[in-house]
PDB file of N, CA and C in Angstrom:
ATOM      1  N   UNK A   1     -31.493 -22.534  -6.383  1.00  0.00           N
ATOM      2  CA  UNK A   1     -31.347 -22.654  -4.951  1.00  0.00           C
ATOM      3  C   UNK A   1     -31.686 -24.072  -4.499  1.00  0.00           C
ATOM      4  N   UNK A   2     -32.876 -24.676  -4.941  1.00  0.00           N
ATOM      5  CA  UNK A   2     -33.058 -25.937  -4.627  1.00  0.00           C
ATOM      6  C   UNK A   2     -32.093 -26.977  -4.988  1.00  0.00           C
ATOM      7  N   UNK A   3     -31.199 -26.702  -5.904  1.00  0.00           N
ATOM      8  CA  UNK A   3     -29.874 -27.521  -6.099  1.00  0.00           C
ATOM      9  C   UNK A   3     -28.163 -27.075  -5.331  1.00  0.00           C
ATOM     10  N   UNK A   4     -29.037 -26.085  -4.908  1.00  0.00           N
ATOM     11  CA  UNK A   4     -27.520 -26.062  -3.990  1.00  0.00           C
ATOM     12  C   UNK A   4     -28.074 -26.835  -2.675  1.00  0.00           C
ATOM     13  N   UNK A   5     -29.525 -26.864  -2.159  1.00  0.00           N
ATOM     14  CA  UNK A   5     -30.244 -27.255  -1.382  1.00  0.00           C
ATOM     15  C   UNK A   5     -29.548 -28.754  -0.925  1.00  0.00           C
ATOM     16  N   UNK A   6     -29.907 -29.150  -2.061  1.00  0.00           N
ATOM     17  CA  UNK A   6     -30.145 -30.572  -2.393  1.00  0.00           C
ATOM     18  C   UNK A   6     -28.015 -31.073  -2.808  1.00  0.00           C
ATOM     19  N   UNK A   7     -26.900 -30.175  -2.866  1.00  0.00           N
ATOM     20  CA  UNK A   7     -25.684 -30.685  -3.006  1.00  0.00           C
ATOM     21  C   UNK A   7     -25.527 -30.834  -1.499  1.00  0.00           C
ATOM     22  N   UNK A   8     -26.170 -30.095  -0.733  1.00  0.00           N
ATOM     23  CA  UNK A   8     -25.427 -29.926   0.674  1.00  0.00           C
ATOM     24  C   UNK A   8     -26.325 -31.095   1.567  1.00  0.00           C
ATOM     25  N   UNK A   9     -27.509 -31.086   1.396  1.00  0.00           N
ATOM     26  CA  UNK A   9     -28.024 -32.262   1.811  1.00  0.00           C
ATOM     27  C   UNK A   9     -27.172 -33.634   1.409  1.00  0.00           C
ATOM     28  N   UNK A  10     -27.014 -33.686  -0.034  1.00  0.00           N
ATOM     29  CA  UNK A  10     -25.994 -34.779  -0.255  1.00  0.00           C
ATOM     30  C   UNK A  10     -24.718 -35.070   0.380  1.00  0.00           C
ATOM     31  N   UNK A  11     -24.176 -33.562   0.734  1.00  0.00           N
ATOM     32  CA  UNK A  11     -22.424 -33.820   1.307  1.00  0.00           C
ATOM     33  C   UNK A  11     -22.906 -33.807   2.703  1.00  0.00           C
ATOM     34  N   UNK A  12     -23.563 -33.346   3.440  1.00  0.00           N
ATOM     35  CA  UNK A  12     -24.085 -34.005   4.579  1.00  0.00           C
ATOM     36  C   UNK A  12     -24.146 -35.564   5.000  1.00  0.00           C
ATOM     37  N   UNK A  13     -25.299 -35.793   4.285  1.00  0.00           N
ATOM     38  CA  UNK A  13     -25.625 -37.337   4.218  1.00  0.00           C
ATOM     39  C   UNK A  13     -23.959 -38.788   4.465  1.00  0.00           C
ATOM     40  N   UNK A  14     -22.926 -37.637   3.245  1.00  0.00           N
ATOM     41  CA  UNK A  14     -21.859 -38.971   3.208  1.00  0.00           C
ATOM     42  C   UNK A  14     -21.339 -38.324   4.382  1.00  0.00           C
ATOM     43  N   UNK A  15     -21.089 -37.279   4.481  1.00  0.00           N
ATOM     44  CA  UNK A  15     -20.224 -36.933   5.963  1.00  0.00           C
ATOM     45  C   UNK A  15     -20.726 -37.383   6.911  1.00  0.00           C
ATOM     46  N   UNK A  16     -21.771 -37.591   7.425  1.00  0.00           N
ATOM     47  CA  UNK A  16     -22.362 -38.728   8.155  1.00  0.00           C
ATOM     48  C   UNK A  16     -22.233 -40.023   7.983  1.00  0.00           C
ATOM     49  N   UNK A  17     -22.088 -40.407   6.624  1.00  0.00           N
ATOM     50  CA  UNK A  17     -21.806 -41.982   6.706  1.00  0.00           C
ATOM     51  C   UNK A  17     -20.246 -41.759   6.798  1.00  0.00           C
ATOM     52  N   UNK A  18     -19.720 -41.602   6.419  1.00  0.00           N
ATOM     53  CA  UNK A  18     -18.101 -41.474   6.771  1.00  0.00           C
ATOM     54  C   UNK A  18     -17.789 -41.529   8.383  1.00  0.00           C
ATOM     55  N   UNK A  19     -18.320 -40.196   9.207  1.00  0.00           N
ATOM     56  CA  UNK A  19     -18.236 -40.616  10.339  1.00  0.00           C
ATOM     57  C   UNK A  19     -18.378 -41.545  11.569  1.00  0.00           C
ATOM     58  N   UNK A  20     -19.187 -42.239  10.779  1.00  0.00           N
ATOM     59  CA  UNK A  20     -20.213 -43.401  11.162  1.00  0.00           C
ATOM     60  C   UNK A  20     -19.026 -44.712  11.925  1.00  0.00           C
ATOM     61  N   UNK A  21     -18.258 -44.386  11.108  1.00  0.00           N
ATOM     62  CA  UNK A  21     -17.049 -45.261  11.018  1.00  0.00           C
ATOM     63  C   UNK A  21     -15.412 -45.126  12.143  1.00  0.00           C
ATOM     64  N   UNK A  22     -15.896 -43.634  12.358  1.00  0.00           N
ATOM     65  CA  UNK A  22     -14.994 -43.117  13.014  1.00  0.00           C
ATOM     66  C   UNK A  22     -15.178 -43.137  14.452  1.00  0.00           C
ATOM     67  N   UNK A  23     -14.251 -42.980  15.550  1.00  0.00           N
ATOM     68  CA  UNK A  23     -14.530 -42.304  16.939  1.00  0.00           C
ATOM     69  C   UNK A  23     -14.377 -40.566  17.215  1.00  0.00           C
ATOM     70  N   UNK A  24     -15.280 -41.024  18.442  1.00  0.00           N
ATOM     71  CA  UNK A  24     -15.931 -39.447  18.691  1.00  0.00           C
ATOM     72  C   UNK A  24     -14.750 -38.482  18.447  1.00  0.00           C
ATOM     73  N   UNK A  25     -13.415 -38.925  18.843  1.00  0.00           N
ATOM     74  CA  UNK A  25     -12.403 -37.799  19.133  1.00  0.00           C
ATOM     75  C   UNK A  25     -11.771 -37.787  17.335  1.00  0.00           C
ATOM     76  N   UNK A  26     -12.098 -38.435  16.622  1.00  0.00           N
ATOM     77  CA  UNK A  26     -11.578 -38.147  15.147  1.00  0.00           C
ATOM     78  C   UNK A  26     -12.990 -37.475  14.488  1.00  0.00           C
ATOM     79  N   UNK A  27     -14.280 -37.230  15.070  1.00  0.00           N
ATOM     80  CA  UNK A  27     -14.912 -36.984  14.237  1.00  0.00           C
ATOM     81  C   UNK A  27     -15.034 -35.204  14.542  1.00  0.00           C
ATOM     82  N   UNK A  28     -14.674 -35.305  16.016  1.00  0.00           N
ATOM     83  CA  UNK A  28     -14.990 -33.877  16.689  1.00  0.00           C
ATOM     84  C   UNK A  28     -13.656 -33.398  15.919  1.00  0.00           C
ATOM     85  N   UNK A  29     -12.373 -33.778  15.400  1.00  0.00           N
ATOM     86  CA  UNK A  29     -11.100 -33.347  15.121  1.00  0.00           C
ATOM     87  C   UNK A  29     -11.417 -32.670  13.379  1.00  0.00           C
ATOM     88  N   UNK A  30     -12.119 -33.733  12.945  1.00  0.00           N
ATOM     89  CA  UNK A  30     -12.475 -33.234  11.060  1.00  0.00           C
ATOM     90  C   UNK A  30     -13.267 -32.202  11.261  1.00  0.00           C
ATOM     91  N   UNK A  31     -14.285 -32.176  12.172  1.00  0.00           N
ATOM     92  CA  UNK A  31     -15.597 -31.095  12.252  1.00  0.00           C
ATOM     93  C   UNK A  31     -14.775 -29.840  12.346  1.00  0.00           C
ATOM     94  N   UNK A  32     -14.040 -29.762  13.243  1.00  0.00           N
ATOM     95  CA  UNK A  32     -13.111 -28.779  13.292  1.00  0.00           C
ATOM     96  C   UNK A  32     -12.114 -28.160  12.477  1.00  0.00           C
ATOM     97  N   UNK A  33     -12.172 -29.052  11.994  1.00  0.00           N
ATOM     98  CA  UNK A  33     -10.907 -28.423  10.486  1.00  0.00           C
ATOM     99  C   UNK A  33     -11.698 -27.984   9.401  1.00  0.00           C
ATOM    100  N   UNK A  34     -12.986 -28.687   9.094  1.00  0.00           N
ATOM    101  CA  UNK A  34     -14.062 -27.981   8.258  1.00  0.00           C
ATOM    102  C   UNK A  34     -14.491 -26.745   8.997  1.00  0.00           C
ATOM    103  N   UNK A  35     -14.627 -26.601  10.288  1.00  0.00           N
ATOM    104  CA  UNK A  35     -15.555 -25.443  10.553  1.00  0.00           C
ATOM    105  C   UNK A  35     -14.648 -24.247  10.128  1.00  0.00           C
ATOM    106  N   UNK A  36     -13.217 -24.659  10.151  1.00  0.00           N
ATOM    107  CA  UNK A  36     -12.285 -23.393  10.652  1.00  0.00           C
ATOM    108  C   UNK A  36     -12.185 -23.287   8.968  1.00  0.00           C
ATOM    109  N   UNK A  37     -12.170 -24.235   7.883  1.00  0.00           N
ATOM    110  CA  UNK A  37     -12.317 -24.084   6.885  1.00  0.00           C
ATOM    111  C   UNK A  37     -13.301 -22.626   5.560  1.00  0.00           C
ATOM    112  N   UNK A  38     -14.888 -23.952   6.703  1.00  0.00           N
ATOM    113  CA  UNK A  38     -15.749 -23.193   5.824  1.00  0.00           C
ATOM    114  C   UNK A  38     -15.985 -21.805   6.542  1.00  0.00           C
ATOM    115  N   UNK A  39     -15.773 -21.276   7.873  1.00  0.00           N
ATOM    116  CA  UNK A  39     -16.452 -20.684   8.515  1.00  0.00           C
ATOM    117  C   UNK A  39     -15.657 -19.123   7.781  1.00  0.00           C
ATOM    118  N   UNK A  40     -16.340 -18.354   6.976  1.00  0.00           N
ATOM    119  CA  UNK A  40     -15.579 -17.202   6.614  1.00  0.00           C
ATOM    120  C   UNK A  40     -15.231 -16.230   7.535  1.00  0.00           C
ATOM    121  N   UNK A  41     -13.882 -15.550   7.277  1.00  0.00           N
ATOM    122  CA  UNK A  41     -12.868 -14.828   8.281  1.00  0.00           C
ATOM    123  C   UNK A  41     -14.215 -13.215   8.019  1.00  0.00           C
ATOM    124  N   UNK A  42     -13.951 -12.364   9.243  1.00  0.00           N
ATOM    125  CA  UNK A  42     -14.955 -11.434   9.302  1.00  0.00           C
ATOM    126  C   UNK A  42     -14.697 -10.810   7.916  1.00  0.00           C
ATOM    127  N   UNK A  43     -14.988  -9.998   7.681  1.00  0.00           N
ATOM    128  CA  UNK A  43     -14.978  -9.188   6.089  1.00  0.00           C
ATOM    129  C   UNK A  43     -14.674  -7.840   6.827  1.00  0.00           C
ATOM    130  N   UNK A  44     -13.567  -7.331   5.935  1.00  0.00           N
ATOM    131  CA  UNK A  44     -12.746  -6.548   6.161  1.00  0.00           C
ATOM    132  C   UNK A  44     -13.069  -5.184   5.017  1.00  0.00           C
ATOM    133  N   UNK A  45     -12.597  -4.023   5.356  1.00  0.00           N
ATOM    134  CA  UNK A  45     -12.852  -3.182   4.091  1.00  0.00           C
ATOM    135  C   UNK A  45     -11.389  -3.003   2.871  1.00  0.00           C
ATOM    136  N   UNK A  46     -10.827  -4.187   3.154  1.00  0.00           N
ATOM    137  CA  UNK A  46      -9.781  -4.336   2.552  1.00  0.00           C
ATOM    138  C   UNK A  46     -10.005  -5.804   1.360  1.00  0.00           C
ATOM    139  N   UNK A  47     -11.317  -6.198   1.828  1.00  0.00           N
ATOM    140  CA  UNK A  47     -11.698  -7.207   0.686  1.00  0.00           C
ATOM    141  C   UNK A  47     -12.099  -6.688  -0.561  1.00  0.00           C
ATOM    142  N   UNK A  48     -11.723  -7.137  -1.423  1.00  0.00           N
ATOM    143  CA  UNK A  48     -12.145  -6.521  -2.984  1.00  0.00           C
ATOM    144  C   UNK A  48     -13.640  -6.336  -3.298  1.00  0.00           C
ATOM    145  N   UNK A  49     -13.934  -5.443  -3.727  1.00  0.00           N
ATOM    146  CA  UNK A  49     -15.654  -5.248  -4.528  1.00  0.00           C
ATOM    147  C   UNK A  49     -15.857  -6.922  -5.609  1.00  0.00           C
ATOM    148  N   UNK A  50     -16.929  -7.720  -5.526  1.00  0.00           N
ATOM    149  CA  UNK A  50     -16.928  -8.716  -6.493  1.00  0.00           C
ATOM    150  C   UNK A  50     -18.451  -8.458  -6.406  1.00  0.00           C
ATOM    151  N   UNK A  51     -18.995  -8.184  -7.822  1.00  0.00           N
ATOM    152  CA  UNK A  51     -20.310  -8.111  -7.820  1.00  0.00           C
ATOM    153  C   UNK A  51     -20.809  -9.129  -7.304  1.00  0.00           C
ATOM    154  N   UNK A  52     -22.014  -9.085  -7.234  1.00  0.00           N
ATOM    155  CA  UNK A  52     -23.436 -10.389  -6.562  1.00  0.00           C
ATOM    156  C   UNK A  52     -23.402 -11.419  -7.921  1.00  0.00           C
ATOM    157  N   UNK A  53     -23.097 -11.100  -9.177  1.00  0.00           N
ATOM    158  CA  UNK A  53     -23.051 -12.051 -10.451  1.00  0.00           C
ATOM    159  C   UNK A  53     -21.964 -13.028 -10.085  1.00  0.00           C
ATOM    160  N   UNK A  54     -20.490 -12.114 -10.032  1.00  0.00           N
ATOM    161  CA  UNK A  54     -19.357 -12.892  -9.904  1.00  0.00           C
ATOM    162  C   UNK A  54     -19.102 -13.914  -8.473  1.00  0.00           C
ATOM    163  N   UNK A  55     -20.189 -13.460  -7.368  1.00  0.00           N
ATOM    164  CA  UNK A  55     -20.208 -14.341  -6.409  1.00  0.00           C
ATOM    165  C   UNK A  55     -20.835 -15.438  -6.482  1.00  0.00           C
ATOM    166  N   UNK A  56     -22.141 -15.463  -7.162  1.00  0.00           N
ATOM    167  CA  UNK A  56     -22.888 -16.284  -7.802  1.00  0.00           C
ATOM    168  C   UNK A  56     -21.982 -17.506  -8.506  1.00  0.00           C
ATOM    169  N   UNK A  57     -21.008 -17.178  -9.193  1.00  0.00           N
ATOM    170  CA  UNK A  57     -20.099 -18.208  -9.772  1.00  0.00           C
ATOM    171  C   UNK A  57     -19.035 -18.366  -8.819  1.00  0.00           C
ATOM    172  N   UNK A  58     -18.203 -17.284  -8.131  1.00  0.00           N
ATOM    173  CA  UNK A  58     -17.472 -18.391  -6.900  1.00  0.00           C
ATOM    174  C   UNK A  58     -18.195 -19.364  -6.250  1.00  0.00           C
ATOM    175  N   UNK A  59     -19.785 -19.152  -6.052  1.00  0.00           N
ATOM    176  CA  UNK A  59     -20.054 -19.901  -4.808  1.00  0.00           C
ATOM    177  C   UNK A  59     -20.222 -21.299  -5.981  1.00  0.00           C
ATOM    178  N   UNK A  60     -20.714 -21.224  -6.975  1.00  0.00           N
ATOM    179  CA  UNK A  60     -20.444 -22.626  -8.171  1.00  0.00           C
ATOM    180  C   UNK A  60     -19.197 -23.295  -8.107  1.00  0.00           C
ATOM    181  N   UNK A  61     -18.356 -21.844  -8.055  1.00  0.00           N
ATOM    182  CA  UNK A  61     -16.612 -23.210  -8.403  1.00  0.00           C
ATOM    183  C   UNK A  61     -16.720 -23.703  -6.930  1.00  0.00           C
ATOM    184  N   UNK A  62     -17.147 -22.574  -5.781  1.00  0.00           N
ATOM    185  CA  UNK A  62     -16.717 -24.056  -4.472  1.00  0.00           C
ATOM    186  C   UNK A  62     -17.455 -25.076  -4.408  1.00  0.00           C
ATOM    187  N   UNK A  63     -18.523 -25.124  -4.777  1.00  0.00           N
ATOM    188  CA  UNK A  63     -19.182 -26.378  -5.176  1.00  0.00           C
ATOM    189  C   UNK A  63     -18.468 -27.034  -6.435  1.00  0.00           C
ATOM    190  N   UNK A  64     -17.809 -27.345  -6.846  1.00  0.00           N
ATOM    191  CA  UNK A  64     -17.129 -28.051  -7.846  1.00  0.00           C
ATOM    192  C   UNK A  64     -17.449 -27.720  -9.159  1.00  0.00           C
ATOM    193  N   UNK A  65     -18.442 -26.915  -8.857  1.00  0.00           N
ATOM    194  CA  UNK A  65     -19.144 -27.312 -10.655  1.00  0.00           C
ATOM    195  C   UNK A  65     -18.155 -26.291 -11.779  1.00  0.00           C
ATOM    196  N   UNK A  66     -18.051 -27.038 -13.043  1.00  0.00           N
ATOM    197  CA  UNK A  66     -17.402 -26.667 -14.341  1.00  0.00           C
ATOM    198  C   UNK A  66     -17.972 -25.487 -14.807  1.00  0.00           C
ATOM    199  N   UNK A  67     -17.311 -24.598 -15.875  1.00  0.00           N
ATOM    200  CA  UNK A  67     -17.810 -23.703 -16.553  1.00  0.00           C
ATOM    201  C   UNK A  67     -18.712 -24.097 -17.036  1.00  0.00           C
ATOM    202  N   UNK A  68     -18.674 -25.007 -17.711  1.00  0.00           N
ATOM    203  CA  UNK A  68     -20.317 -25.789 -18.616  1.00  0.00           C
ATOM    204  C   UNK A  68     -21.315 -25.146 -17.069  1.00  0.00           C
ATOM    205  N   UNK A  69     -20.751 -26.203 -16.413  1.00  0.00           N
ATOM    206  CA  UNK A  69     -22.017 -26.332 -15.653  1.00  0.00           C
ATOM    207  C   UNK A  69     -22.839 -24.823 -14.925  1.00  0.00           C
ATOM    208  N   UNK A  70     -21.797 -24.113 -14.366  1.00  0.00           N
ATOM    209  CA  UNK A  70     -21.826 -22.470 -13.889  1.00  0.00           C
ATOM    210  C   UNK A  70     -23.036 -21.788 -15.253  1.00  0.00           C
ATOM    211  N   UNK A  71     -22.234 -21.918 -16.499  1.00  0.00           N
ATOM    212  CA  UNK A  71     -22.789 -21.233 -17.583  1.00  0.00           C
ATOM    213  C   UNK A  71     -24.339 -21.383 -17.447  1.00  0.00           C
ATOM    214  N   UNK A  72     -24.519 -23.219 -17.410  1.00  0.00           N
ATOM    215  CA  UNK A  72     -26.088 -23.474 -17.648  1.00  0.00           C
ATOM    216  C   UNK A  72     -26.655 -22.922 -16.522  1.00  0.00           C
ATOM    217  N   UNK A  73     -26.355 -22.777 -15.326  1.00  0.00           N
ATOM    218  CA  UNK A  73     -27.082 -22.773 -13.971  1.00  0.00           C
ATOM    219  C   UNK A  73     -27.496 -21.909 -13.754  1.00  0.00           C
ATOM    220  N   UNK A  74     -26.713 -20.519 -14.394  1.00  0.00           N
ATOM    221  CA  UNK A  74     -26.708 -19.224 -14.204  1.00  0.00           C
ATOM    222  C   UNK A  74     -27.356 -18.298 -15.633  1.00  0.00           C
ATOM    223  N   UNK A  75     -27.871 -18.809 -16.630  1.00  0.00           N
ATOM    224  CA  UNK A  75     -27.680 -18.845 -17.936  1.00  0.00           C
ATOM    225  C   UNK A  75     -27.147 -17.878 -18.482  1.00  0.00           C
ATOM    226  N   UNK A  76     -25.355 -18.057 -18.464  1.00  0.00           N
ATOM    227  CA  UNK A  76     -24.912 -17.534 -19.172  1.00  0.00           C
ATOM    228  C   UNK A  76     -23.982 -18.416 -20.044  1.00  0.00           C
ATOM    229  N   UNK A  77     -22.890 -17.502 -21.098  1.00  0.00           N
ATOM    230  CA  UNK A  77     -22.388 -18.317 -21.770  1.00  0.00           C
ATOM    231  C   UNK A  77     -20.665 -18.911 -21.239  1.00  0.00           C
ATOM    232  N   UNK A  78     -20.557 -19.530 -21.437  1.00  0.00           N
ATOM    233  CA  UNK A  78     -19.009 -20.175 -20.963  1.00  0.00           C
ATOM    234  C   UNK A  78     -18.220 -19.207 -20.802  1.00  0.00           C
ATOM    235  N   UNK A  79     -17.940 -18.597 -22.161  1.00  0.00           N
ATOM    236  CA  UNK A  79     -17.330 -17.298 -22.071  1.00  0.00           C
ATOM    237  C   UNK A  79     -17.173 -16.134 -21.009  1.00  0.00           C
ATOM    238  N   UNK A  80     -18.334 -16.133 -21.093  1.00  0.00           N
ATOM    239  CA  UNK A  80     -18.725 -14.708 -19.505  1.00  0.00           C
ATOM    240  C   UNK A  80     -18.166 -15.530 -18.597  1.00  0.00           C
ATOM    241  N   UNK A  81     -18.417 -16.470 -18.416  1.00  0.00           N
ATOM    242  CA  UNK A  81     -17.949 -17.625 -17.334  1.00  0.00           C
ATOM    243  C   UNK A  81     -16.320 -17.601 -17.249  1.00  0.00           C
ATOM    244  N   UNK A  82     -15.835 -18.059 -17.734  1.00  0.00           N
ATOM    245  CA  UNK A  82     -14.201 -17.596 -18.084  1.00  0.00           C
ATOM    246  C   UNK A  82     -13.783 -16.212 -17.849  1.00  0.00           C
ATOM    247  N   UNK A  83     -14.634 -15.714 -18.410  1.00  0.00           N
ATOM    248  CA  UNK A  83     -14.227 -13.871 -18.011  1.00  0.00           C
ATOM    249  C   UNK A  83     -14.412 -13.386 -16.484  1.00  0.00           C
ATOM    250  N   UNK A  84     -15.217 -14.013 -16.037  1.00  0.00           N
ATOM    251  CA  UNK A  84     -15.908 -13.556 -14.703  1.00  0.00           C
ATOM    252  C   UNK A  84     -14.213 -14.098 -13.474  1.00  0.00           C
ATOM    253  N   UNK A  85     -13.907 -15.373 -13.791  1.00  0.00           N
ATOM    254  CA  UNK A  85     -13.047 -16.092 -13.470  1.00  0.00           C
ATOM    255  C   UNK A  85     -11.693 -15.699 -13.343  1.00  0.00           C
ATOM    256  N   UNK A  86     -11.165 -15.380 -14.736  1.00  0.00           N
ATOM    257  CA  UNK A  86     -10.457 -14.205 -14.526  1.00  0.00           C
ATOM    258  C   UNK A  86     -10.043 -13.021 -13.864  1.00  0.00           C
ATOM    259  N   UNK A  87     -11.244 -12.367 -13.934  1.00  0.00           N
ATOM    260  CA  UNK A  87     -11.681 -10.961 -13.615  1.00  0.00           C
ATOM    261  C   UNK A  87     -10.892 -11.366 -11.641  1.00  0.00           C
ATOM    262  N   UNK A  88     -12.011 -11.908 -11.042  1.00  0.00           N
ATOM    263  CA  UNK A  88     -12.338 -12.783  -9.782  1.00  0.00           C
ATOM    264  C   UNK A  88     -10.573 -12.992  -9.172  1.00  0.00           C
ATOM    265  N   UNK A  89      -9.800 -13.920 -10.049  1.00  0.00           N
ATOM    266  CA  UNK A  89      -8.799 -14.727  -9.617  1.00  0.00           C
ATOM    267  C   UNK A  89      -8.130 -13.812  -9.225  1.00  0.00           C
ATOM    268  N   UNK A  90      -7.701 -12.224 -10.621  1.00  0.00           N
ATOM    269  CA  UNK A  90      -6.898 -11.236 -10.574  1.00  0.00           C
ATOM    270  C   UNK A  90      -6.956 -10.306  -9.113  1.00  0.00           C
ATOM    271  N   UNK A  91      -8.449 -10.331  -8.878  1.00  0.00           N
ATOM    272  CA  UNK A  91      -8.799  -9.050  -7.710  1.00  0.00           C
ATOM    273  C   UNK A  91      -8.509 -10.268  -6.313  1.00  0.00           C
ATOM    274  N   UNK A  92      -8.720 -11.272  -6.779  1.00  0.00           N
ATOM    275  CA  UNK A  92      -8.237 -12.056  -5.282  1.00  0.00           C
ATOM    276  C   UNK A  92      -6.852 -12.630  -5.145  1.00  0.00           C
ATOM    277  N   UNK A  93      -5.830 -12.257  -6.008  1.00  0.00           N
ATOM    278  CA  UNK A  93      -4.773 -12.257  -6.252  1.00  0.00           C
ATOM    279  C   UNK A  93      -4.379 -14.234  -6.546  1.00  0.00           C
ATOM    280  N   UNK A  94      -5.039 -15.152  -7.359  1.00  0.00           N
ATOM    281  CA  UNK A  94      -5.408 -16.242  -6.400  1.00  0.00           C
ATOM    282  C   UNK A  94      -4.951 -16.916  -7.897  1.00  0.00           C
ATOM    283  N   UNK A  95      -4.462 -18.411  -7.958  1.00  0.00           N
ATOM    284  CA  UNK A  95      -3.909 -19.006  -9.399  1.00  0.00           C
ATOM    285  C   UNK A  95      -4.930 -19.656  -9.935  1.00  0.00           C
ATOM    286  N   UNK A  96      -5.203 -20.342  -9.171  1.00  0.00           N
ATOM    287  CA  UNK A  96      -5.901 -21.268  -9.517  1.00  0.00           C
ATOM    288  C   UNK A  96      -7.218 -21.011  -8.284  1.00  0.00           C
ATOM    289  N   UNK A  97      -8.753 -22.107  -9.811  1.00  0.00           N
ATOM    290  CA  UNK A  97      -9.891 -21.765  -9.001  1.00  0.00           C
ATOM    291  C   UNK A  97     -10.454 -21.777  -7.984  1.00  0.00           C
ATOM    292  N   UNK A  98      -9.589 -23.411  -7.470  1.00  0.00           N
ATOM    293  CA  UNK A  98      -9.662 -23.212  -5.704  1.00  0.00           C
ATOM    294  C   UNK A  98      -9.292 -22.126  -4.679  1.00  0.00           C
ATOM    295  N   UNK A  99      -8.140 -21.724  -4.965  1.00  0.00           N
ATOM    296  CA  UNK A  99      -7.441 -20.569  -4.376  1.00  0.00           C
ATOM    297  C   UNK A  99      -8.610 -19.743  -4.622  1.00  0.00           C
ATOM    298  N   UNK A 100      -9.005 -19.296  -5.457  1.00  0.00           N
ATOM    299  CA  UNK A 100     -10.202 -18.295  -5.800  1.00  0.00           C
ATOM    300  C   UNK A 100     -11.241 -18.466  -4.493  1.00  0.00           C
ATOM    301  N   UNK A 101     -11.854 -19.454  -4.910  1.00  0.00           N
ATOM    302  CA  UNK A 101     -12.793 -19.758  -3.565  1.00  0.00           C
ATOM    303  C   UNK A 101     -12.483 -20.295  -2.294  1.00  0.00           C
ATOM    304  N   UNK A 102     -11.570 -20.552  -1.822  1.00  0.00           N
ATOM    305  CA  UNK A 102     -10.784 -20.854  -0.781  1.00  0.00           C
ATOM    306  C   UNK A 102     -10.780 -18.955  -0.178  1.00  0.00           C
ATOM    307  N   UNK A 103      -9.743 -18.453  -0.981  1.00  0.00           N
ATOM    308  CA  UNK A 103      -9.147 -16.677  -0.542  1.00  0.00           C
ATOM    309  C   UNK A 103     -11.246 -16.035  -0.488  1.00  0.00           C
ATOM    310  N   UNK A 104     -11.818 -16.196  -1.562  1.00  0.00           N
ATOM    311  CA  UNK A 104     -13.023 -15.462  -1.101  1.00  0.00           C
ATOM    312  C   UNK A 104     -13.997 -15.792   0.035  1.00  0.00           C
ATOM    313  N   UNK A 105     -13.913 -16.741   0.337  1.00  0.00           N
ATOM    314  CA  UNK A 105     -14.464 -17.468   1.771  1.00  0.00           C
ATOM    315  C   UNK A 105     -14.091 -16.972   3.282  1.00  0.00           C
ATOM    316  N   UNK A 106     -12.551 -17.054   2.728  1.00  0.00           N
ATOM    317  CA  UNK A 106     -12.021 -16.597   3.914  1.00  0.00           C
ATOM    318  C   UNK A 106     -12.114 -15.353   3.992  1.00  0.00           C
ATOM    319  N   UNK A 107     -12.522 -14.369   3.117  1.00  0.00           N
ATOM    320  CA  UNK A 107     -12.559 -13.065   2.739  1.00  0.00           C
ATOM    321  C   UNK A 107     -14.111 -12.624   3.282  1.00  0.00           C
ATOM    322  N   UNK A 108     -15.193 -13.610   3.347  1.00  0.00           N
ATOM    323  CA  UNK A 108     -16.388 -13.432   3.753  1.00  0.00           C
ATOM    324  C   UNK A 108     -16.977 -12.910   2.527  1.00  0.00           C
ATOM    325  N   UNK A 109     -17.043 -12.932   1.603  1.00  0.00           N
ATOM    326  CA  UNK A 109     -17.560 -12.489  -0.125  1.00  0.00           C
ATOM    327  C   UNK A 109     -18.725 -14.127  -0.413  1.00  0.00           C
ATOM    328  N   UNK A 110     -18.110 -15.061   0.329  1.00  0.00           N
ATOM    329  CA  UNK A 110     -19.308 -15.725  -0.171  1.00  0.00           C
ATOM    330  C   UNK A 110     -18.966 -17.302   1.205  1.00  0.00           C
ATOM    331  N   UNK A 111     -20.506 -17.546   1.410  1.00  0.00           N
ATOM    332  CA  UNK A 111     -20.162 -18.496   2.621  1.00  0.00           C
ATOM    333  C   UNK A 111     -19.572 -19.820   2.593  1.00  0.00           C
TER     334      UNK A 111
END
């Protein structure tokens, strides 16, 4: 937890220096496309069951991090990691891993 703590403090920090640069009406315009982004759609009873394990690793891939990295964080092995991924992509109907965490966000399965 203290390292997800500490990624979001970081993407904070540059999103602030980034804006820094900008005017008010381009910064209020990005804030907005992130909010509508990150802000998950209500949760429906039409969203798929994804255990608390397998959310645990969506909320890793939306943070960027690799199977290596998921595996160590979570200690499991790559493998389970890959499997979980799978499992995940199929029930969120989704190709690729972004789509994965992009569709479960908006799904409200993970913030």
């Amino acid at each position: 937890m203290d390292r997800l703590r500490e990624d979001i403090r970081q993407f904070y920090t540059r999103l602030r220096s980034a804006a820094a640069g900008m005017d008010a009406s381009n910064v209020s315009s990005v804030l907005d496309s992130l909010r509508v982004f990150l802000e998950p759609a209500a949760a429906t009873s039409a969203a798929p069951h994804v255990t608390s394990r397998k959310r645990d690793v969506l909320l890793l891939v939306a943070l960027g991090r690799s199977n290596i990295a998921i595996a160590e964080a979570l200690g499991l092995t790559v493998s389970t990691v890959k499997s979980y991924m799978k499992s995940i992509m199929a029930k969120l109907d989704a190709s690729t891993r972004y789509e994965a965490a992009h569709t479960a966000r908006r799904a409200g399965l993970i913030l």
